[in-house]
PDB file of N, CA and C in Angstrom:
ATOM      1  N   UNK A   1       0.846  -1.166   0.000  1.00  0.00           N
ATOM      2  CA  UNK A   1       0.000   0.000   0.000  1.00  0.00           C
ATOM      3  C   UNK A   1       0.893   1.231   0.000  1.00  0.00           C
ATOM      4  N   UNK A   2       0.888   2.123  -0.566  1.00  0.00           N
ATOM      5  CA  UNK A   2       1.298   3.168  -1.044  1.00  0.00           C
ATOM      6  C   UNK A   2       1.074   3.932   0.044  1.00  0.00           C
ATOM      7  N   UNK A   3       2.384   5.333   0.744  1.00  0.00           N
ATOM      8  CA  UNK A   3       1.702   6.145   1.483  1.00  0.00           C
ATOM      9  C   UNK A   3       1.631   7.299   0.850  1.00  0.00           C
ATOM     10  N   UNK A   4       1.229   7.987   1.706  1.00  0.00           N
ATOM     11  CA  UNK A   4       0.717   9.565   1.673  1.00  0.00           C
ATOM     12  C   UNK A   4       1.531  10.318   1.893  1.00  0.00           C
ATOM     13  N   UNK A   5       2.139  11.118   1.249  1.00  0.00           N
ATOM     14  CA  UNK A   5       2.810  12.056   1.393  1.00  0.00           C
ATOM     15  C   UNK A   5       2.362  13.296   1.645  1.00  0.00           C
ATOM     16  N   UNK A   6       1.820  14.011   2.989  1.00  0.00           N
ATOM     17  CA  UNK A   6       1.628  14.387   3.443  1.00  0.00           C
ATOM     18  C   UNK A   6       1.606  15.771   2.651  1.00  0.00           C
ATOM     19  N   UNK A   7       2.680  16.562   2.818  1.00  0.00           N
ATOM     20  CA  UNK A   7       3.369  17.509   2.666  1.00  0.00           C
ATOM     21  C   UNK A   7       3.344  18.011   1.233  1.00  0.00           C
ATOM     22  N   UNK A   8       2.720  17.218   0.526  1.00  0.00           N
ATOM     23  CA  UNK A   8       2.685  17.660  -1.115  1.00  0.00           C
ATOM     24  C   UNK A   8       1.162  17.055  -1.397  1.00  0.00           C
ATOM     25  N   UNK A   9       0.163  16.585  -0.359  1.00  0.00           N
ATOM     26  CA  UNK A   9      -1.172  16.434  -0.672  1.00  0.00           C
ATOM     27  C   UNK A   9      -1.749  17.863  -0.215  1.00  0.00           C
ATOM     28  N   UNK A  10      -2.845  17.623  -1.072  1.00  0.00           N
ATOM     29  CA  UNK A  10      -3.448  19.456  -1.280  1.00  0.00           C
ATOM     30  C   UNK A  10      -5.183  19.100  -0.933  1.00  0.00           C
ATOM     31  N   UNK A  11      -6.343  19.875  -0.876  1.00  0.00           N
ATOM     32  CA  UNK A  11      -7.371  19.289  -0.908  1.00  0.00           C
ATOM     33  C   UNK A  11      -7.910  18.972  -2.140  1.00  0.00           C
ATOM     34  N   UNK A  12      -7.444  19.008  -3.328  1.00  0.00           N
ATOM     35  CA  UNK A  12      -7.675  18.039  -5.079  1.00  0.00           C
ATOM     36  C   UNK A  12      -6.725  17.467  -5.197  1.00  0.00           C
ATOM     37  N   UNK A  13      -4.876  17.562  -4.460  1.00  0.00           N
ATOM     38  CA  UNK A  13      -4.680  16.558  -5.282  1.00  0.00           C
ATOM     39  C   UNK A  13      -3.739  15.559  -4.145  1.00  0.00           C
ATOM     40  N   UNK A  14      -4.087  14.392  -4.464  1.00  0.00           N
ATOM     41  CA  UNK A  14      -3.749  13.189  -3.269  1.00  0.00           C
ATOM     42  C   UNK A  14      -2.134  12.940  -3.662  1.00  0.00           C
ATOM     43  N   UNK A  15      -1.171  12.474  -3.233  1.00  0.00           N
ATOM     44  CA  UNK A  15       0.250  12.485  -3.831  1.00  0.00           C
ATOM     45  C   UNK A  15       0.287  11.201  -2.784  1.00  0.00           C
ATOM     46  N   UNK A  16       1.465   9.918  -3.417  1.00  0.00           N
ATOM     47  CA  UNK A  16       1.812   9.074  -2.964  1.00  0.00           C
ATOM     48  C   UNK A  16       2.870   8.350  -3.236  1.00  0.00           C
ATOM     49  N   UNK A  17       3.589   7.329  -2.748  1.00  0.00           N
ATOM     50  CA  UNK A  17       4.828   7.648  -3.202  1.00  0.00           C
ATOM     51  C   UNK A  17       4.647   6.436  -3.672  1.00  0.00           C
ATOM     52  N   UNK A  18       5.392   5.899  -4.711  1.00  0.00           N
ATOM     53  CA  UNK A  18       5.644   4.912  -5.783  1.00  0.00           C
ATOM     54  C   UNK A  18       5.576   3.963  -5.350  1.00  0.00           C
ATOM     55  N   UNK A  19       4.800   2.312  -5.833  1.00  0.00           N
ATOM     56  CA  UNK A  19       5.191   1.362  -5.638  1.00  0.00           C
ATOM     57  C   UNK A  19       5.304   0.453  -6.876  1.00  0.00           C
ATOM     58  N   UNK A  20       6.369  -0.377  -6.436  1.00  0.00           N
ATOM     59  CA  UNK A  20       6.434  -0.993  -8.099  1.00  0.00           C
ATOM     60  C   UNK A  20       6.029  -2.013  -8.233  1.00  0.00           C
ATOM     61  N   UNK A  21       6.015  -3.119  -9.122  1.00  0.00           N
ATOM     62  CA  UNK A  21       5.537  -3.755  -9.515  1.00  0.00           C
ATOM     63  C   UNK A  21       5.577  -4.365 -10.814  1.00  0.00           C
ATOM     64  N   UNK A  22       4.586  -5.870 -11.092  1.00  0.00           N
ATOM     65  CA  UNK A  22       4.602  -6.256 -12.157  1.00  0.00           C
ATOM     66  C   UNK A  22       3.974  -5.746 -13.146  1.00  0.00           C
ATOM     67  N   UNK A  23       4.038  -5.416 -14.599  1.00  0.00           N
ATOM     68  CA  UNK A  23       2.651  -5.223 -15.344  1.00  0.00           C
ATOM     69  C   UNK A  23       1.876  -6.404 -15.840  1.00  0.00           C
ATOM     70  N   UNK A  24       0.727  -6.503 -16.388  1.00  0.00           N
ATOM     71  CA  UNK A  24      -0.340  -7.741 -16.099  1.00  0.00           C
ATOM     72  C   UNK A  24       0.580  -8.667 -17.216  1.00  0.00           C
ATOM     73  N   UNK A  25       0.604  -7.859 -18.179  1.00  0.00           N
ATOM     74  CA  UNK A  25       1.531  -9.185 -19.534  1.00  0.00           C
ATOM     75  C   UNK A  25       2.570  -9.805 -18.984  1.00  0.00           C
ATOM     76  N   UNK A  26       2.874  -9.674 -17.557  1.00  0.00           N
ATOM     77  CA  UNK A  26       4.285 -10.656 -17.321  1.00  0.00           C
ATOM     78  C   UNK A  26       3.452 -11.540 -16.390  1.00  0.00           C
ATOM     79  N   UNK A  27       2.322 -11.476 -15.591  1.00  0.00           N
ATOM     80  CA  UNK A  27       1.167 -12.580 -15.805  1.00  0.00           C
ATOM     81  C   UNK A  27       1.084 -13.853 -16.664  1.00  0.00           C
ATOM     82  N   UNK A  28       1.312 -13.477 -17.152  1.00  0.00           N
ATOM     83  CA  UNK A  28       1.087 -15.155 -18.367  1.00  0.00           C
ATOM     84  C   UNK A  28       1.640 -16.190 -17.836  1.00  0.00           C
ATOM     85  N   UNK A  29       3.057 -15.713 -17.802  1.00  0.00           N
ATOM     86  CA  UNK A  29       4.240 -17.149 -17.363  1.00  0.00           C
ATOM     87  C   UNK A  29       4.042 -17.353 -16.113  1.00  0.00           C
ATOM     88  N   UNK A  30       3.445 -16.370 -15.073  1.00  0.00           N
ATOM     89  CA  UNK A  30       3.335 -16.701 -13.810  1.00  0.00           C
ATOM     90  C   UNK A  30       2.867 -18.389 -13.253  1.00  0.00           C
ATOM     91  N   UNK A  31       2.990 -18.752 -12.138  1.00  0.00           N
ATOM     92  CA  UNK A  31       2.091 -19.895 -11.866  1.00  0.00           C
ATOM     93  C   UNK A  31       1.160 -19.468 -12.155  1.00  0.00           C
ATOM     94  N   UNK A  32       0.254 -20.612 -11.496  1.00  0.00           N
ATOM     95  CA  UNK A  32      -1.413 -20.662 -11.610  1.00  0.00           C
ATOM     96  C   UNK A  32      -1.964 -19.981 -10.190  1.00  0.00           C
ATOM     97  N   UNK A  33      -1.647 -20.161  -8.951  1.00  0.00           N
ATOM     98  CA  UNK A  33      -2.091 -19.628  -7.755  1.00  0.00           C
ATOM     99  C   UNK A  33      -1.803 -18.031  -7.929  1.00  0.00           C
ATOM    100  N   UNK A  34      -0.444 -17.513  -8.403  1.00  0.00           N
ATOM    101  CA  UNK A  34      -0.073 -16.359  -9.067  1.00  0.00           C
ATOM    102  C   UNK A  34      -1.028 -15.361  -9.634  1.00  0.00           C
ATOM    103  N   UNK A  35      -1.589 -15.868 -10.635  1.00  0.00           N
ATOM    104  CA  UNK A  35      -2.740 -15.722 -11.574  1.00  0.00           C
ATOM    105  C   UNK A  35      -3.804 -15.457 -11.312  1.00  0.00           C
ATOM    106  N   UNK A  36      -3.984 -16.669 -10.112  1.00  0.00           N
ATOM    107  CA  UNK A  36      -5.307 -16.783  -9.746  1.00  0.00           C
ATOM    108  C   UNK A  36      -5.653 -15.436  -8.445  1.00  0.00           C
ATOM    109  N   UNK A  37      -4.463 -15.561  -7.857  1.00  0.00           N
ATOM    110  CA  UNK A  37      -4.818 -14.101  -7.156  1.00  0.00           C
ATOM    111  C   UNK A  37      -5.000 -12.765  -7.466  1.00  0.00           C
ATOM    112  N   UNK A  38      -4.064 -12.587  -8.631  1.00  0.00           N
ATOM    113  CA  UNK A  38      -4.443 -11.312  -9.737  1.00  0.00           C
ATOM    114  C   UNK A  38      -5.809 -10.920 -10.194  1.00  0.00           C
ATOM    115  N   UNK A  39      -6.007 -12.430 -10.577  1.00  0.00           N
ATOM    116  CA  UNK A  39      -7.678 -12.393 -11.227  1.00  0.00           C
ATOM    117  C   UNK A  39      -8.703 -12.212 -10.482  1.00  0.00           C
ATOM    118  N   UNK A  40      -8.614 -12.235  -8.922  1.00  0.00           N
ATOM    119  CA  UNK A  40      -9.419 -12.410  -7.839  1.00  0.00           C
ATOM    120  C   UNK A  40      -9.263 -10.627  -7.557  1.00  0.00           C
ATOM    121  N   UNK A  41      -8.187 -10.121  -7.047  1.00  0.00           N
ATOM    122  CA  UNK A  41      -7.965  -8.496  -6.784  1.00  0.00           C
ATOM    123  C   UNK A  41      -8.519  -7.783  -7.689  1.00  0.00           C
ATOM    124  N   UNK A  42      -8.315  -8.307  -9.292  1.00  0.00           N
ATOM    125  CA  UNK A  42      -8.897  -7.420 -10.305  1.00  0.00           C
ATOM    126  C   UNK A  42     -10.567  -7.403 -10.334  1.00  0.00           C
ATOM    127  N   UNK A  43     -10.877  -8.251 -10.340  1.00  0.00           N
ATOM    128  CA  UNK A  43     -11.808  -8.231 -10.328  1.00  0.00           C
ATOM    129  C   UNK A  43     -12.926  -8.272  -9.077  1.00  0.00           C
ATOM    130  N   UNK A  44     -12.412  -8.537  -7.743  1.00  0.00           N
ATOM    131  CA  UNK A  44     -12.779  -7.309  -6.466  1.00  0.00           C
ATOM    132  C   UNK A  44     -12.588  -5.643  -6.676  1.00  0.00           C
ATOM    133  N   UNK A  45     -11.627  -5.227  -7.579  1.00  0.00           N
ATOM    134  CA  UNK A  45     -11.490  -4.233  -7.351  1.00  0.00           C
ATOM    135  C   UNK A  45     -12.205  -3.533  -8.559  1.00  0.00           C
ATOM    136  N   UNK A  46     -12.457  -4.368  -9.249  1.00  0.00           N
ATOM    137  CA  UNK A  46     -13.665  -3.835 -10.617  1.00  0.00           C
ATOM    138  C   UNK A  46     -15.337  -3.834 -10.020  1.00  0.00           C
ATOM    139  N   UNK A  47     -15.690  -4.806  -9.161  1.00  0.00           N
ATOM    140  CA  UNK A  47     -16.513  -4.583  -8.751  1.00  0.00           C
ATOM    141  C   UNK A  47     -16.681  -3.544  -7.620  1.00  0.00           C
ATOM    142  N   UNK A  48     -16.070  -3.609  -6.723  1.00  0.00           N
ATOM    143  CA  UNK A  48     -16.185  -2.613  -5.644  1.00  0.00           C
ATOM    144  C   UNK A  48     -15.948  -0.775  -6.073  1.00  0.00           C
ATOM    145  N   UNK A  49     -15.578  -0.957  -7.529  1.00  0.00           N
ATOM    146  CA  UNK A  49     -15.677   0.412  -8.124  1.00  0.00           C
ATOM    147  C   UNK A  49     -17.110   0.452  -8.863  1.00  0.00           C
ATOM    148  N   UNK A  50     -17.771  -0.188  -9.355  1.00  0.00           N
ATOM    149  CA  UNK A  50     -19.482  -0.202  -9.998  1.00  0.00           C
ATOM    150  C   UNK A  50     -19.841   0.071  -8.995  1.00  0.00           C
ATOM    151  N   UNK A  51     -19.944  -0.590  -7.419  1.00  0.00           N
ATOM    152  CA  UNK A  51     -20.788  -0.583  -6.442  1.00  0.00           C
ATOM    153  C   UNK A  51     -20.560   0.979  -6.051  1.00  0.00           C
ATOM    154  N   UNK A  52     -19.925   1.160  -5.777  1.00  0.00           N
ATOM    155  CA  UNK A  52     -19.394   2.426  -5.529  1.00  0.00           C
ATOM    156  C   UNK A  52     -19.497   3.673  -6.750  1.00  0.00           C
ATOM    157  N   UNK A  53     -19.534   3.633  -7.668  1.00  0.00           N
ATOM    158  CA  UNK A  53     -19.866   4.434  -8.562  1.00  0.00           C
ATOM    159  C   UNK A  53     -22.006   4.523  -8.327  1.00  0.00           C
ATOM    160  N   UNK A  54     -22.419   3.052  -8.223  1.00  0.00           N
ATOM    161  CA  UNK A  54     -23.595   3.103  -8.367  1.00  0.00           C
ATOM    162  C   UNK A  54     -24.576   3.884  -7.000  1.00  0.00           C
ATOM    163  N   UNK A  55     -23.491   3.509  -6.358  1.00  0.00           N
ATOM    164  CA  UNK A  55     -23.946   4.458  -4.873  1.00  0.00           C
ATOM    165  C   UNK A  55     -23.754   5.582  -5.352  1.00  0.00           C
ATOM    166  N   UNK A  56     -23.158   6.603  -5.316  1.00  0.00           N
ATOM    167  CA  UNK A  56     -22.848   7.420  -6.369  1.00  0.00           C
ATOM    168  C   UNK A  56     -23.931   8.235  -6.945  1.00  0.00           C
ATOM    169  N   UNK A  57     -24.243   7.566  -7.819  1.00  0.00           N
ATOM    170  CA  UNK A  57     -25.459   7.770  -8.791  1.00  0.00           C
ATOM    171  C   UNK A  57     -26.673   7.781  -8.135  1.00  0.00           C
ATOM    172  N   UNK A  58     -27.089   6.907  -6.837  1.00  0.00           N
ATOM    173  CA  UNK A  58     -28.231   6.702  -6.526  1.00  0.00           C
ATOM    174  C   UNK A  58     -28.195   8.098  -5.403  1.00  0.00           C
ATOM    175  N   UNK A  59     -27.532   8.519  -4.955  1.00  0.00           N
ATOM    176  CA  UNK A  59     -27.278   9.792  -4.194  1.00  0.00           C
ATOM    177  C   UNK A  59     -27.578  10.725  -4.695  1.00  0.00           C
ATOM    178  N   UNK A  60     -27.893  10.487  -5.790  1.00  0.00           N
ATOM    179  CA  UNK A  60     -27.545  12.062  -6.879  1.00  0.00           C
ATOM    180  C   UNK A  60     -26.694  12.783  -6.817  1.00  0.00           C
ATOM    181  N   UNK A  61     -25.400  12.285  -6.455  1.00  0.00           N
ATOM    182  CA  UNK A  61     -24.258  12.958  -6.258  1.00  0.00           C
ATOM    183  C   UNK A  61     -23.606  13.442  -7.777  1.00  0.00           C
ATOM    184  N   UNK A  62     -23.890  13.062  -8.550  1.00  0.00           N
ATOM    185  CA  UNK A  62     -23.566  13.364  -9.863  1.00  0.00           C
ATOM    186  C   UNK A  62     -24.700  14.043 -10.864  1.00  0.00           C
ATOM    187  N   UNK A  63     -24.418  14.189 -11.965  1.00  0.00           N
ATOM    188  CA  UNK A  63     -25.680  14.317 -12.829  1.00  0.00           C
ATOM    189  C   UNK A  63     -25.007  13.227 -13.944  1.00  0.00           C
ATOM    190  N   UNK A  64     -25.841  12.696 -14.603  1.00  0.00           N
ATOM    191  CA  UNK A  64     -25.702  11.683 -15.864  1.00  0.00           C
ATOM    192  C   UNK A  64     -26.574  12.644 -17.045  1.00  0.00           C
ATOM    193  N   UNK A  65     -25.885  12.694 -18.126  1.00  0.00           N
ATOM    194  CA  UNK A  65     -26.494  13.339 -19.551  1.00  0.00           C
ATOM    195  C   UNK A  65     -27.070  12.515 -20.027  1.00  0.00           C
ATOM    196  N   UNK A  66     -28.339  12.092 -20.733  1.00  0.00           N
ATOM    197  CA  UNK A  66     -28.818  10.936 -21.490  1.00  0.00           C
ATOM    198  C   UNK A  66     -28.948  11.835 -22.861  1.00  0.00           C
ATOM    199  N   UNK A  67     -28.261  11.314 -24.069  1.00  0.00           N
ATOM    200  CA  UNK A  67     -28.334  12.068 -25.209  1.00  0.00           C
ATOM    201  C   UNK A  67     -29.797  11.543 -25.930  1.00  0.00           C
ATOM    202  N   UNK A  68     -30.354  13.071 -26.597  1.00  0.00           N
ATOM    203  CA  UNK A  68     -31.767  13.033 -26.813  1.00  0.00           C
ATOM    204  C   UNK A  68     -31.524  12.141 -28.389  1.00  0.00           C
ATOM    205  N   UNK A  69     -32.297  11.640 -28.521  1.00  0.00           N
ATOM    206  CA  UNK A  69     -32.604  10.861 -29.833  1.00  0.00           C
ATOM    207  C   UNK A  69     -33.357  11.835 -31.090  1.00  0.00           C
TER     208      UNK A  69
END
C-alpha cells in the first residue's frame, strides 16, 4: 500500500509515493495460484468500483447526460 505524502497532498490533489511492480503481460508465465490471485484483486477491485460508482449515482451525487434521440 502506497503512502501519503503528506506535505505535497493538497485538498484536489492526493500524492503518494511509488510502488512498483509487475505489469499484467508478465502474468502469463506466472504460476497458476499467481494468476489466480491477480484475477481475484482485479476483479474485487472492478466490482467494488461499480458498487461504488452506483452508490454514487443513486445519491444524486452526480448528474448523468442521457443524449436526446
Amino acid at each position: 500500500m502506497p503512502e501519503v505524502i503528506w506535505d505535497l497532498t493538497t485538498k484536489h490533489v492526493l500524492t503518494t509515493d511509488l510502488v512498483h511492480g509487475e505489469t499484467l503481460d508478465k502474468m502469463v508465465s506466472a504460476d497458476q495460484a499467481t494468476r489466480n490471485s491477480v484475477c481475484f484483486i482485479s476483479c474485487r477491485m472492478l466490482l467494488i468500483n461499480v458498487i461504488v460508482y452506483a452508490r454514487i449515482v443513486e445519491l444524486n451525487c452526480i448528474k448523468i447526460f442521457v443524449p436526446e434521440n
